[in-house]
N, C-alpha and C. Protein backbone atom coordinates (compact mmCIF):
# COMPACT_ATOMS: atom_id res chain seq x y z
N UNK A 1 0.83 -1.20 0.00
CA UNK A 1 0.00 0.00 0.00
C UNK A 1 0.87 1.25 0.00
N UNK A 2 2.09 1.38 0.62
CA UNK A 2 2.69 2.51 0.70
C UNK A 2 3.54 2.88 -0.19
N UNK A 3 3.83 1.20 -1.15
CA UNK A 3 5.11 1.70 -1.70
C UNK A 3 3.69 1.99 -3.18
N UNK A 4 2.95 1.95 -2.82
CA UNK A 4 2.05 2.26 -4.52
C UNK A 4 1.63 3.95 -3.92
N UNK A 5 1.46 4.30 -3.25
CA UNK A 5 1.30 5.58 -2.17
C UNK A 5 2.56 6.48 -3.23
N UNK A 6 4.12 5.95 -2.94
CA UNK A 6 4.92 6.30 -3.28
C UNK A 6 4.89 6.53 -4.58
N UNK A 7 4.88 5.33 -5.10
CA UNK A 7 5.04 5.66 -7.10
C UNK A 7 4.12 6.56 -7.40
N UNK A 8 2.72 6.64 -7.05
CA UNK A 8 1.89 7.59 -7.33
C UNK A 8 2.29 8.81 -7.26
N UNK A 9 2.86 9.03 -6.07
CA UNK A 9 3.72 11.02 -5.69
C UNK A 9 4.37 10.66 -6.73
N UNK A 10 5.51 10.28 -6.94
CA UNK A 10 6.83 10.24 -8.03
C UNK A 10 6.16 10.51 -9.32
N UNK A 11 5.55 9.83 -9.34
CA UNK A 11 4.35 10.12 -10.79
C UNK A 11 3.98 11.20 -11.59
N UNK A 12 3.46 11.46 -10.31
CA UNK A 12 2.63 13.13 -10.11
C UNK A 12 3.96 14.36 -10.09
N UNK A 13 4.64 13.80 -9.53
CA UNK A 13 6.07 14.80 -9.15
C UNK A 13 6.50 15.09 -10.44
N UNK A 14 6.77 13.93 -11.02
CA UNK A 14 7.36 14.10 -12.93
C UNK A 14 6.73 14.55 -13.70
N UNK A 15 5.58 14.37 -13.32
CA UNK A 15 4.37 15.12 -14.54
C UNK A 15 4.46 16.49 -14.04
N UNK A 16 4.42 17.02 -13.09
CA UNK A 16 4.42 18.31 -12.78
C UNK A 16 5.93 18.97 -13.05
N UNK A 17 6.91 18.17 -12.82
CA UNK A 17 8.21 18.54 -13.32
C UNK A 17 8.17 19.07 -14.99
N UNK A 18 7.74 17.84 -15.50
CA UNK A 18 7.65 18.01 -16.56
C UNK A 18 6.82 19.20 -17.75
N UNK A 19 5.63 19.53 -17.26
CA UNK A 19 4.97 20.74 -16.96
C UNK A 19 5.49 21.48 -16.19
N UNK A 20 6.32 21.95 -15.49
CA UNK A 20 7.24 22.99 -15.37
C UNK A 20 8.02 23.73 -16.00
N UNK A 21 8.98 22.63 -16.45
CA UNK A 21 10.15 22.80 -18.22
C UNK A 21 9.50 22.98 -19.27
N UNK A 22 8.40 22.16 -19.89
CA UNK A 22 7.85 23.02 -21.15
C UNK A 22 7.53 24.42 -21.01
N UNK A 23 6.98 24.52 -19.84
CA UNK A 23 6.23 25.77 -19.61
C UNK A 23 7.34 26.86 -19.81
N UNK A 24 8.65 26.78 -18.77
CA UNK A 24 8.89 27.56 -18.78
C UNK A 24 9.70 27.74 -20.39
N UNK A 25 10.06 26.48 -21.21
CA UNK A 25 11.13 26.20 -22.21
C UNK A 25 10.14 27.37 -23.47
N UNK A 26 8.62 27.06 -23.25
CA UNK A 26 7.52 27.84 -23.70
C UNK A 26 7.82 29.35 -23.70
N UNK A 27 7.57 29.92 -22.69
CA UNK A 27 7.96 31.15 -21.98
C UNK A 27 8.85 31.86 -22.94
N UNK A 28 10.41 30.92 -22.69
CA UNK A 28 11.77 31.46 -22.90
C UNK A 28 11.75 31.70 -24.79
N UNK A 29 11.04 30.67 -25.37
CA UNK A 29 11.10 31.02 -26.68
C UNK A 29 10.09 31.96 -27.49
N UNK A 30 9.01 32.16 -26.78
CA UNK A 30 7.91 33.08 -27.18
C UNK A 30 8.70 34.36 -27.12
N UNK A 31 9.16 34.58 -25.50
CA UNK A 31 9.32 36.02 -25.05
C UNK A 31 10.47 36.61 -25.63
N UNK A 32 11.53 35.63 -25.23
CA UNK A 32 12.97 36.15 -25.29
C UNK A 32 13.43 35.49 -26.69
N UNK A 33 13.01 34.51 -27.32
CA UNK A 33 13.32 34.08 -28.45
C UNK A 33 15.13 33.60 -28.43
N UNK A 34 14.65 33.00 -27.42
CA UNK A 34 16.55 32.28 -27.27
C UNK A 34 16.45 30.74 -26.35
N UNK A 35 17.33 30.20 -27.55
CA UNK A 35 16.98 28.76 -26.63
C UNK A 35 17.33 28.60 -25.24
N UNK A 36 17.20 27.51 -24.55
CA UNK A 36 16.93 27.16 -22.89
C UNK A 36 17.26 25.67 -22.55
């Protein structure tokens, strides 16, 4: 139960990681027009 508790956060953690970096990789090339 805990260690599926676990993978679930880690999961969620990477997906949100991951939606972090586009976002900001997003950001950096719209605004500033320079890679990241």
């Amino acid at each position: 139960m805990r260690s599926a508790y676990v993978l679930s956060f880690t999961q969620w953690g990477l997906l949100a990681w991951s939606t972090y970096v586009i976002t900001k990789r997003a950001f950096a090339y719209s605004v500033l027009r320079v890679p990241v």
